[in-house]
Protein backbone atom coordinates (compact mmCIF):
# COMPACT_ATOMS: atom_id res chain seq x y z
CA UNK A 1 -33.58 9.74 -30.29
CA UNK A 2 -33.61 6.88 -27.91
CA UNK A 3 -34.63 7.13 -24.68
CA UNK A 4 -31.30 5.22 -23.96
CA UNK A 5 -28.92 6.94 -26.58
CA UNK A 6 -28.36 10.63 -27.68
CA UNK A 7 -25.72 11.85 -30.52
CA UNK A 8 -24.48 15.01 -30.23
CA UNK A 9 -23.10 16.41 -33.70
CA UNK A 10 -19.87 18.58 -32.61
CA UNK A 11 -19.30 21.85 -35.17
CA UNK A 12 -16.04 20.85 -37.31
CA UNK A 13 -15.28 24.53 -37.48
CA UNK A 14 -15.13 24.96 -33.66
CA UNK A 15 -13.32 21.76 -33.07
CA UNK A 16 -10.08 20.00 -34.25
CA UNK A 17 -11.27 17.18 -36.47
CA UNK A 18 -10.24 14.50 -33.52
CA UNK A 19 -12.81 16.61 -31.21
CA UNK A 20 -15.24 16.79 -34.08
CA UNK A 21 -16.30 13.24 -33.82
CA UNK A 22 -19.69 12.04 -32.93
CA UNK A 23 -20.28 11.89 -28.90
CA UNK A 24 -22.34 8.67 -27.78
CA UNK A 25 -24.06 8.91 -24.87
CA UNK A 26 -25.11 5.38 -23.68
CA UNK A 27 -26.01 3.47 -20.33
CA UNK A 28 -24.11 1.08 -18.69
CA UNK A 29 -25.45 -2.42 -18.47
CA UNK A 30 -23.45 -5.24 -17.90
CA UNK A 31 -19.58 -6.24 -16.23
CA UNK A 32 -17.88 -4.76 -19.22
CA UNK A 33 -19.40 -1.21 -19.06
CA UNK A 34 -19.27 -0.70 -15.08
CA UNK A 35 -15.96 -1.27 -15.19
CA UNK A 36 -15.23 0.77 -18.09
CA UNK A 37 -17.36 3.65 -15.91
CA UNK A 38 -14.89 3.22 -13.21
CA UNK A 39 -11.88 2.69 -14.91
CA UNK A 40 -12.59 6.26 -16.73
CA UNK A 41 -12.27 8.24 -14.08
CA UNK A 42 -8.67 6.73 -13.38
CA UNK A 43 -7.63 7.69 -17.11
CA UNK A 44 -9.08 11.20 -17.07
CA UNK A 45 -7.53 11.69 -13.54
CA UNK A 46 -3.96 10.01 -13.71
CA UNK A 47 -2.11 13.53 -14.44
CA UNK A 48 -3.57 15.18 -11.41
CA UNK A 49 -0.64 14.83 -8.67
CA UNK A 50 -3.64 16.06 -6.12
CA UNK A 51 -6.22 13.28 -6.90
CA UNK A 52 -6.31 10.25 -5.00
CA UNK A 53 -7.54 6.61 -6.68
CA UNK A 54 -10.53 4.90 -4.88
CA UNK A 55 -9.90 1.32 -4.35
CA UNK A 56 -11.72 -0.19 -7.35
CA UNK A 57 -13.58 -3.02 -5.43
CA UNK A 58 -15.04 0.21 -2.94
CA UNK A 59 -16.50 1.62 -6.28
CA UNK A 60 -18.13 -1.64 -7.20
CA UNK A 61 -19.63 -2.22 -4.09
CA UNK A 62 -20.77 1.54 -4.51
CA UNK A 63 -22.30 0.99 -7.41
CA UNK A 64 -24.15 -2.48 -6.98
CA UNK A 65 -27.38 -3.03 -5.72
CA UNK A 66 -27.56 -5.80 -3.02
CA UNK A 67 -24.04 -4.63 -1.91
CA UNK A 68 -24.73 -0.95 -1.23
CA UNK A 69 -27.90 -0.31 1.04
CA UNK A 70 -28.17 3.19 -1.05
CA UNK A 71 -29.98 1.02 -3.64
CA UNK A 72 -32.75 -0.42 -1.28
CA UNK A 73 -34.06 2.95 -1.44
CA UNK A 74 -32.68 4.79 -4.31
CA UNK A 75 -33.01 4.10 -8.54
CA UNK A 76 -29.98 5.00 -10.35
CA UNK A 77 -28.34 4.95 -14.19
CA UNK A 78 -24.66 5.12 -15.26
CA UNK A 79 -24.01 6.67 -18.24
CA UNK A 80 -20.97 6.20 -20.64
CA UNK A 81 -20.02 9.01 -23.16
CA UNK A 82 -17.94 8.10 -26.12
CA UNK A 83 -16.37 9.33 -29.13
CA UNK A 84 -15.00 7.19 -31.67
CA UNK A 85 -15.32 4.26 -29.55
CA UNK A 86 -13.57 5.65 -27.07
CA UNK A 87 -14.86 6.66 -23.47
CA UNK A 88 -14.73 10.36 -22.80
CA UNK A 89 -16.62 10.70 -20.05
CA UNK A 90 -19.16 9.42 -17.38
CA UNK A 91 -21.76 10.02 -15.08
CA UNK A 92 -24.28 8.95 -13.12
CA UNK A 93 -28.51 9.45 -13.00
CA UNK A 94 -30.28 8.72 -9.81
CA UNK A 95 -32.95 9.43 -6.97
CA UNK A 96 -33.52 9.08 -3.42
CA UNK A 97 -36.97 7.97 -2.26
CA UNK A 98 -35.95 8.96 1.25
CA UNK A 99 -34.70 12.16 -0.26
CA UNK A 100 -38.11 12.71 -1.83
CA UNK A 101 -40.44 12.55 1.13
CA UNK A 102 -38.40 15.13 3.00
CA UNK A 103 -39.66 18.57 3.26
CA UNK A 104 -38.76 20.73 0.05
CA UNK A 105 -37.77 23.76 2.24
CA UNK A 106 -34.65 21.30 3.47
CA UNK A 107 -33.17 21.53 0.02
CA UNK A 108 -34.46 17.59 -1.21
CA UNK A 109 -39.05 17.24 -1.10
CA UNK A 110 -40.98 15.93 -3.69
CA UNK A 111 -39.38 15.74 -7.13
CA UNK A 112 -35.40 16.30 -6.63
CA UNK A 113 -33.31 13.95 -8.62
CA UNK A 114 -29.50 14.14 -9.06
CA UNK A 115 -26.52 13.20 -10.68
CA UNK A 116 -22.69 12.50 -10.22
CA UNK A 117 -19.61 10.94 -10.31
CA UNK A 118 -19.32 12.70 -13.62
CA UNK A 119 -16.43 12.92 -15.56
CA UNK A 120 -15.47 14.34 -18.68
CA UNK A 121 -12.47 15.22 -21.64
CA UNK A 122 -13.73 18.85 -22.68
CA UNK A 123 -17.03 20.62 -22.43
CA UNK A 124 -18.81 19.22 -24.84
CA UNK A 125 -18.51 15.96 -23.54
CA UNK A 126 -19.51 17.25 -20.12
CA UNK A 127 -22.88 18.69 -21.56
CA UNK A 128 -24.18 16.05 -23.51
CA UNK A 129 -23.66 14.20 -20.20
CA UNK A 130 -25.51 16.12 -17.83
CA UNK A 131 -28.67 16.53 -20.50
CA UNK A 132 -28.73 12.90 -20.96
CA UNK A 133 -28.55 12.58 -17.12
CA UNK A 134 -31.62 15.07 -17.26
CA UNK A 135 -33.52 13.21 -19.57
CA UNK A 136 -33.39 10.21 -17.88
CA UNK A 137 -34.29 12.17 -14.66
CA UNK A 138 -37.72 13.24 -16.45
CA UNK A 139 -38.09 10.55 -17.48
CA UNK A 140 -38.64 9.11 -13.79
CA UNK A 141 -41.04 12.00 -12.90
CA UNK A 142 -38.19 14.42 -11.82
CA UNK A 143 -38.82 18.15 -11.98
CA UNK A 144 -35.81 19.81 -10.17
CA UNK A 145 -31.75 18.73 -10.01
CA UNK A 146 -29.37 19.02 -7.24
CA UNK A 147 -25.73 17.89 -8.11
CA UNK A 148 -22.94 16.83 -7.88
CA UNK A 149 -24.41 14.21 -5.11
CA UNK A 150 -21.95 10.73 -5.99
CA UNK A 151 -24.08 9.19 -4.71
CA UNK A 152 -25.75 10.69 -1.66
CA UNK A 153 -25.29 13.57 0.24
CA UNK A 154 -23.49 11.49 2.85
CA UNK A 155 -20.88 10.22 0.75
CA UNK A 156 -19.24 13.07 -1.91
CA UNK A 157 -21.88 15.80 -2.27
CA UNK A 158 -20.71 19.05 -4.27
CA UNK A 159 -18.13 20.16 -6.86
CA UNK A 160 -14.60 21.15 -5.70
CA UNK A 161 -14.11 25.28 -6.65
CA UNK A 162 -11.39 25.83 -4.45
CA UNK A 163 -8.48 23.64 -3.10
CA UNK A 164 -7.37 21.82 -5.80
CA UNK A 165 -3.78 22.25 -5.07
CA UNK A 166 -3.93 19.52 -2.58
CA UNK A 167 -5.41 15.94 -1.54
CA UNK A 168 -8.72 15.39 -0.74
CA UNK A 169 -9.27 13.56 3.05
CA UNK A 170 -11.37 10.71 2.99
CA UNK A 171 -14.84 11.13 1.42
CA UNK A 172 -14.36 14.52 -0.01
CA UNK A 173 -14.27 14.97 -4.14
CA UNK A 174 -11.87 16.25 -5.84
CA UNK A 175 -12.92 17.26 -9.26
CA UNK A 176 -10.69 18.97 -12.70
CA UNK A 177 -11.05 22.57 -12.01
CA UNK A 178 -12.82 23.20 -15.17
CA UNK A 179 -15.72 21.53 -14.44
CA UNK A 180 -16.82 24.20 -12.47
CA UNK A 181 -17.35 26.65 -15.98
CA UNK A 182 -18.88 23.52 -17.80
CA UNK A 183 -21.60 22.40 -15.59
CA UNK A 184 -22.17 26.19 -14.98
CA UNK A 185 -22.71 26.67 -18.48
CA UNK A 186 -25.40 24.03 -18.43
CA UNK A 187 -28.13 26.45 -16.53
CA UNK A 188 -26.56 25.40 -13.06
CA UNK A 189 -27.09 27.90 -10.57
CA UNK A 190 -25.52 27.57 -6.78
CA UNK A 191 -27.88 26.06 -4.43
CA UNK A 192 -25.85 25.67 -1.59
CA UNK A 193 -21.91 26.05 -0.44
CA UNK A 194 -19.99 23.58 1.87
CA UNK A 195 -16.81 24.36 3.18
CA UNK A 196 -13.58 22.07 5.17
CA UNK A 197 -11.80 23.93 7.67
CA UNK A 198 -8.05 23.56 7.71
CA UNK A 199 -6.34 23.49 11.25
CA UNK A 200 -2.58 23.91 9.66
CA UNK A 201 -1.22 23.15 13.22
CA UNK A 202 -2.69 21.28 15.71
CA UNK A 203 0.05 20.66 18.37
CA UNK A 204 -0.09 23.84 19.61
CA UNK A 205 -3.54 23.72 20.49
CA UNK A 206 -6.11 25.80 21.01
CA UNK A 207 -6.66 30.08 21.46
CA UNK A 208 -7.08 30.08 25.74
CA UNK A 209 -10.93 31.31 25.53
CA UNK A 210 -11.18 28.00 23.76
CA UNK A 211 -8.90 26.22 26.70
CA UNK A 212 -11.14 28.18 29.41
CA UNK A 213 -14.26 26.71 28.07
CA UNK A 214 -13.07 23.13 28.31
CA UNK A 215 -12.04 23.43 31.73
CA UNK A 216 -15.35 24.49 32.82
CA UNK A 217 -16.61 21.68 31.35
CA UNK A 218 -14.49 19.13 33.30
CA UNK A 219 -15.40 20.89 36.30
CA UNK A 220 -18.88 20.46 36.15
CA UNK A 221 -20.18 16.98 37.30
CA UNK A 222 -23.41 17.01 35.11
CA UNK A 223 -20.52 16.90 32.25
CA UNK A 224 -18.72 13.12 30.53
CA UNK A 225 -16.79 12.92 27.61
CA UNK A 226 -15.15 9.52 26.98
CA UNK A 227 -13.85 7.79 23.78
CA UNK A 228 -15.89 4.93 21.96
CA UNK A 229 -15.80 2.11 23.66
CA UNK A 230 -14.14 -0.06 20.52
CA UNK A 231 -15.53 -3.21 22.53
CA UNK A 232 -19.20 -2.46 22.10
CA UNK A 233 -18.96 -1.25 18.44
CA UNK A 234 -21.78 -2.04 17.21
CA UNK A 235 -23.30 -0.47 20.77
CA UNK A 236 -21.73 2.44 20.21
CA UNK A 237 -22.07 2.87 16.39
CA UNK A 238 -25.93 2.94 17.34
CA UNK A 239 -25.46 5.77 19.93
CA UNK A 240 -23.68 7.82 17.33
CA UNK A 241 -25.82 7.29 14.67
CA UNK A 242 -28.92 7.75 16.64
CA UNK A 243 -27.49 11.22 17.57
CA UNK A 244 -26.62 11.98 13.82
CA UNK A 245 -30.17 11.26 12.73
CA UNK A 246 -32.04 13.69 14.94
CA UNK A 247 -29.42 15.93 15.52
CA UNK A 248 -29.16 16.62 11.75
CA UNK A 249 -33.03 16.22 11.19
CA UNK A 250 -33.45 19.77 10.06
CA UNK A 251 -30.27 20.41 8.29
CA UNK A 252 -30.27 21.28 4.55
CA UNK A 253 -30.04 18.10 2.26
CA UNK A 254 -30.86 15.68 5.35
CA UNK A 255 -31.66 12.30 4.53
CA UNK A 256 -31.73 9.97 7.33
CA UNK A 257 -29.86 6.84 7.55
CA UNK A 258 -31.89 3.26 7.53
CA UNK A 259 -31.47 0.52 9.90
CA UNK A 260 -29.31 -1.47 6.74
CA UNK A 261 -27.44 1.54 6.44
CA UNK A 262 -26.41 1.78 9.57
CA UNK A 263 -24.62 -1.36 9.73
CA UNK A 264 -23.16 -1.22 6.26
CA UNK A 265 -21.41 2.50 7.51
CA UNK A 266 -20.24 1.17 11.06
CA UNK A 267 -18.80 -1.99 9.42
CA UNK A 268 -17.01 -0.05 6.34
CA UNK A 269 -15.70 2.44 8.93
CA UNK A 270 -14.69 0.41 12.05
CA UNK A 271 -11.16 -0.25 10.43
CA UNK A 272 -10.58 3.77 10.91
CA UNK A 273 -11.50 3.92 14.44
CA UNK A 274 -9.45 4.56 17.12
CA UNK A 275 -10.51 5.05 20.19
CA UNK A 276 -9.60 7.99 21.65
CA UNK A 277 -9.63 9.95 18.39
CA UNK A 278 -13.87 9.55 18.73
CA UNK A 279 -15.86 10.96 21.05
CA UNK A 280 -19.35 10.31 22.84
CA UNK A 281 -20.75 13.29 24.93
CA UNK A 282 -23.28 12.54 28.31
CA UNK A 283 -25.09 14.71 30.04
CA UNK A 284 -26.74 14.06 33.25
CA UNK A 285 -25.56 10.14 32.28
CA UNK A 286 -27.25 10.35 28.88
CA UNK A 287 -25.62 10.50 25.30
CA UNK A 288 -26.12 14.10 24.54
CA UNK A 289 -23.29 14.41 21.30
CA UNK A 290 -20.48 12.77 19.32
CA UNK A 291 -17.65 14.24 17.72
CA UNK A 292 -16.16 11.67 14.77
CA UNK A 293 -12.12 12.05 13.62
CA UNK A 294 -10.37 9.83 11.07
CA UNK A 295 -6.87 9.43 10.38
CA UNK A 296 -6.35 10.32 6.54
CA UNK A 297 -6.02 7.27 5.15
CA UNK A 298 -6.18 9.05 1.47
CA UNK A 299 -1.99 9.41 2.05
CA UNK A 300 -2.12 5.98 2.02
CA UNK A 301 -4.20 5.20 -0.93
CA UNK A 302 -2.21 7.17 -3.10
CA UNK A 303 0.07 4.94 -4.23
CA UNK A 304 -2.21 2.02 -4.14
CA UNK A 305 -4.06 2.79 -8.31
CA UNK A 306 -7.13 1.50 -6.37
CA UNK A 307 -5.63 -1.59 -6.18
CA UNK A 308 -5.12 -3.90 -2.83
CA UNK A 309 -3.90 -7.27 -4.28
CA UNK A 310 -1.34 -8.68 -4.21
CA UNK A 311 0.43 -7.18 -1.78
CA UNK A 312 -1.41 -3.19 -0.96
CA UNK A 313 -3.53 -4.96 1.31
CA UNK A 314 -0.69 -6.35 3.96
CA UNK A 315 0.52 -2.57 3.89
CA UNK A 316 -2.82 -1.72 4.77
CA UNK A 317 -3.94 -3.42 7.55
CA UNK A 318 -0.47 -3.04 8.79
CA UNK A 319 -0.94 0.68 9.16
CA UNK A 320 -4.55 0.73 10.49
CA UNK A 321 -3.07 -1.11 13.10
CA UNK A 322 -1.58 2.64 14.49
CA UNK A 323 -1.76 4.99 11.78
CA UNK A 324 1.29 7.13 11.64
CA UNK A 325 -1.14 9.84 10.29
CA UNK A 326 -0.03 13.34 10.28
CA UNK A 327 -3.11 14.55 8.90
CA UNK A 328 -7.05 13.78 10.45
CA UNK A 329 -10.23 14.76 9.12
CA UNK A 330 -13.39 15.47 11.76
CA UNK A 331 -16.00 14.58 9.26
CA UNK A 332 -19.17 14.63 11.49
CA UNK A 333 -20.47 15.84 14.86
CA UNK A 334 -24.09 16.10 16.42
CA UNK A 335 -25.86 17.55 19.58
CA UNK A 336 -28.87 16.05 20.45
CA UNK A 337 -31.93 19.35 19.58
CA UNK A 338 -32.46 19.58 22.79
CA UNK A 339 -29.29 21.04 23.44
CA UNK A 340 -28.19 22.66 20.38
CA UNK A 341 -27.88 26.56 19.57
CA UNK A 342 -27.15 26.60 23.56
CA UNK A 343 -23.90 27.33 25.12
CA UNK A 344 -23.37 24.07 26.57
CA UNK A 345 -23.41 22.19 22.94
CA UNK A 346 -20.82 24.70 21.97
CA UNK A 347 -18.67 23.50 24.97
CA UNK A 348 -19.19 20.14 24.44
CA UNK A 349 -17.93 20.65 20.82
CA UNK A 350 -14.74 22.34 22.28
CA UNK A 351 -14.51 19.66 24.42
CA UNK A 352 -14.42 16.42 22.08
CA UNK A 353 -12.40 18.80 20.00
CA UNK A 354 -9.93 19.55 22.65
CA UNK A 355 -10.18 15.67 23.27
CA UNK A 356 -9.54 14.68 19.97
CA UNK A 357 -6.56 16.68 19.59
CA UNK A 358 -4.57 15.85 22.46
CA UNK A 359 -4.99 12.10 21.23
CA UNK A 360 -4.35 12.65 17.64
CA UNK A 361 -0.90 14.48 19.00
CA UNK A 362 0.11 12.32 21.53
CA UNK A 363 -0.39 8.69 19.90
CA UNK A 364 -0.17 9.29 16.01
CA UNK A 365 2.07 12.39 16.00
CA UNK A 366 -1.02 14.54 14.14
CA UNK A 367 0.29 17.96 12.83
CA UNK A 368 -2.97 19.40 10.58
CA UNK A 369 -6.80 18.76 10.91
CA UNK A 370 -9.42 19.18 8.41
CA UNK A 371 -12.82 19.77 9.56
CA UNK A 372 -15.94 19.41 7.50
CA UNK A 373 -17.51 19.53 5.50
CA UNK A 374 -20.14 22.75 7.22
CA UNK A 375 -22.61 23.98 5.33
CA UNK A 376 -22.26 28.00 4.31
CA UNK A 377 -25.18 29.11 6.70
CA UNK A 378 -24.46 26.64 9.64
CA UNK A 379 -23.45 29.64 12.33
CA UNK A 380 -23.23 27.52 15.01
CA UNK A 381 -20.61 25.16 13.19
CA UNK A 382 -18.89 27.79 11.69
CA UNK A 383 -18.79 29.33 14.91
CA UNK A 384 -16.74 26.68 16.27
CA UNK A 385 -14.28 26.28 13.48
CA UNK A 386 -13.77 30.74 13.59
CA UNK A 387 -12.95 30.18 17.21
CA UNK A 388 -10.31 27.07 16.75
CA UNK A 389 -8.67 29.60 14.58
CA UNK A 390 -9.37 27.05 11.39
CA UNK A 391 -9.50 28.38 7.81
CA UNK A 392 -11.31 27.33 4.27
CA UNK A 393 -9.34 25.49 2.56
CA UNK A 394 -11.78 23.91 0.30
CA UNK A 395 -14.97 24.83 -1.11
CA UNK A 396 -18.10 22.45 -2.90
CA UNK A 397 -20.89 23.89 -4.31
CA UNK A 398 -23.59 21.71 -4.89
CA UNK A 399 -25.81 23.33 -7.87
CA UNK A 400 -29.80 23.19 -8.91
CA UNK A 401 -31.46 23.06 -12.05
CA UNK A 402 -35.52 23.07 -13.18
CA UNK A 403 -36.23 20.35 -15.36
C-alpha cells in the first residue's frame, strides 16, 4: 500500500456484484480531480429536496490555496474514492496550525487533525474514506481526530443528526442521514453537540420578561445599541471581529481569526449586510458586543445548481439589493469577557435581539429565525435562546477519534 492509494477488497457475498467492485481511494491533484471532488457532492446530493447547491466557484475558492486565507495556516488533502472508475465518494484530510497551539482542554492543542466535506454512496465507501483520511493524518504527526470540520470550525463544523427535513441557512451542513451510523461505526465517539434554535414566529415578538429587560436597557444612559454603520465597513468589520476573537477566546474549538482572514470574511460577507439587521453594543461609549443576522440567502441558491452565469448572477445581486427574506439566521454574537456571565451581557443580547427583530419584520417581512449554531454546554447562550421561547431544530455532532 501506497502512502497515496489504498484498495479495499469488498466481500462478493455481502454485496451485489456492482457493489463488489474494488474501491480506490486516491488524492486529488490537478483541475480535473478538484472538480470531480466538487462536482460529487452535487451527484450524491441531487435527490435530496432539503439540500442546497454551493455555488461552485465558492467551493474552489474554498479549496485553493492563495485564494482562501485557511491555507496560509492550515495543510490539507482531498481525497477521491472510486469504484470502477467511477467516483463514489470524497473527502477531505487537513490541519490547523492555529488549531494546534491552542490549549488541548479547548477541544483543538497539540496533535488534533480533521477531516470533512466527506461524501459517500454506501458504507463501505464511507470507511475506506475516513481511514485513508486517517492515514494521511499520521502521517503528518497527528494523534487525535475531530470531524466533520469542512474546513474549519468557523465555516461547517459537525454532522447533521437531526433536521434533515428542511434547508440548511447559510453555513450550516446538511449531510445524508446515514452518515451518522457509518462514521459511527468507524470508532467515532461524540465529542461535542451544537445545536440552531428555531424562532418559528418572529412577528409576534418576544415573552414580556424578555420586553421588560430591553426597556431597562434603553433607559439607562451608560447603554447604545446602533446598527453597523455600512459606510465604515471595513471600520466596523474590525470592531466586530475584534469582539469575536476575545469574546470567544475560551470557547470549545476556538481558533482565532488572522489579520488575512479578517478581510477575506468581511469582504465575502458584506453583500449580506444590512444595516439594521446587525448590531454593535457600547457601553460607557465603548464597543462592549455585536449581535450578527443574515437574511437566508440559501432560498435563493436553491435553484441556482451552484451556478451564477449566465444569467443567476443578475437575480442575485438584484435581491441583495432588499432581500425579500422570510427566513434569517443569527449566526454569531460576542460580549467582550469583561462583561460576560453578568446580567448586563444578557440584556444586551436581548437587546440586539429585540433590535434585530423589529428590523427583520418591518423592512424584509421576516416570519422565522434560526439562531446558532450554540454549543451543548454554553448556559449562558442557551439561556438566551430558552427565554426567546426558540426550539432545536437541528443538531451537529462533531466526533473524536485516537489515532
Amino acid at each position: 500500500m501506497t502512502p497515496l492509494t489504498q484498495k479495499v477488497l469488498l466481500a462478493a457475498e455481502r454485496r451485489t456484484p456492482e457493489l463488489a467492485a474494488e474501491i480506490e481511494i486516491v488524492p486529488v491533484a490537478g483541475k480535473s480531480d478538484l472538480n470531480a471532488f466538487i462536482d460529487c457532492a452535487y451527484r450524491l446530493n441531487a435527490n435530496d429536496p432539503n439540500w442546497v447547491p454551493p455555488l461552485r466557484a465558492d467551493m474552489v475558492e474554498l479549496l485553493t490555496p492563495g485564494k482562501n486565507p485557511f491555507h496560509d495556516h492550515a495543510r490539507m488533502q482531498l481525497f477521491l474514492a472510486k469504484r470502477g472508475g467511477a467516483v463514489v465518494g470524497r473527502i477531505s484530510a487537513h490541519y490547523d496550525e492555529l488549531a494546534l497551539a491552542q490549549p488541548p482542554e479547548q477541544g483543538m492543542g497539540p496533535g488534533t487533525g480533521n477531516w470533512g466535506l466527506m461524501e459517500a454512496t454506501d458504507d463501505a465507501v464511507m470507511a475506506a474514506l475516513i481511514a485513508r483520511a486517517e492515514q494521511w493524518l499520521r502521517e503528518e504527526g497527528m494523534t487525535r481526530v475531530l470531524a466533520p470540520i469542512s474546513l474549519s470550525v468557523w465555516e461547517e463544523p459537525g454532522l447533521l443528526v437531526k433536521g434533515h427535513d428542511h434547508p440548511p441557512m447559510l453555513l450550516m451542513g446538511h449531510h445524508n442521514a446515514a452518515y451518522e451510523g457509518w462514521v459511527e461505526a468507524q470508532g467515532y465517539a461524540v465529542a461535542k453537540r451544537l445545536y440552531t434554535y428555531d424562532l418559528h414566529n418572529v412577528r409576534d415578538g418576544f415573552p414580556e420578561l424578555v420586553n421588560r429587560i430591553v426597556a431597562s436597557g434603553e433607559r439607562s444612559s451608560k447603554i447604545k445599541v446602533r446598527p453597523v454603520d455600512t459606510s465604515r465597513f471595513a471600520e466596523e468589520a474590525d470592531i466586530i471581529l475584534d469582539i469575536l476573537n476575545s469574546a470567544w477566546s475560551k470557547n470549545w474549538g476556538f481558533v482565532p481569526f488572522t489579520e488575512r482572514e479578517k478581510a477575506y470574511g468581511g469582504k465575502k460577507l458584506k453583500p449580506l449586510i444590512q444595516s439594521g439587521a446587525n448590531m454593535i453594543a457600547e457601553v460607557d461609549g465603548k464597543p462592549a458586543a455585536f449581535m450578527l443576522a443574515w437574511p437566508d440567502i440559501n432560498l435563493k441558491l436553491k435553484d441556482f445548481d451552484g451556478k451564477l452565469f449566465p444569467f443567476n448572477w443578475a437575480k442575485l445581486l438584484w435581491w441583495l439589493r432588499k432581500p425579500d427574506a422570510v427566513n434569517w439566521r443569527v449566526p454569531l454574537m460576542g460580549v467582550v469577557p469583561e462583561y460576560q456571565n453578568s446580567r448586563l451581557a444578557s440584556q444586551l443580547a436581548f437587546m440586539m435581539i429585540e433590535y434585530i427583530r423589529r428590523y427583520a419584520v418591518a423592512e424584509h417581512g421576516a416570519q422565522r429565525a434560526e439562531v446558532g449554531w450554540i454549543l451543548e454546554d454554553n448556559q449562558g447562550m442557551v439561556a438566551i435562546a430558552d427565554a426567546i421561547e426558540s426550539k432545536i431544530n437541528r443538531e451537529y455532532r462533531i466526533y473524536q477519534k485516537d489515532l
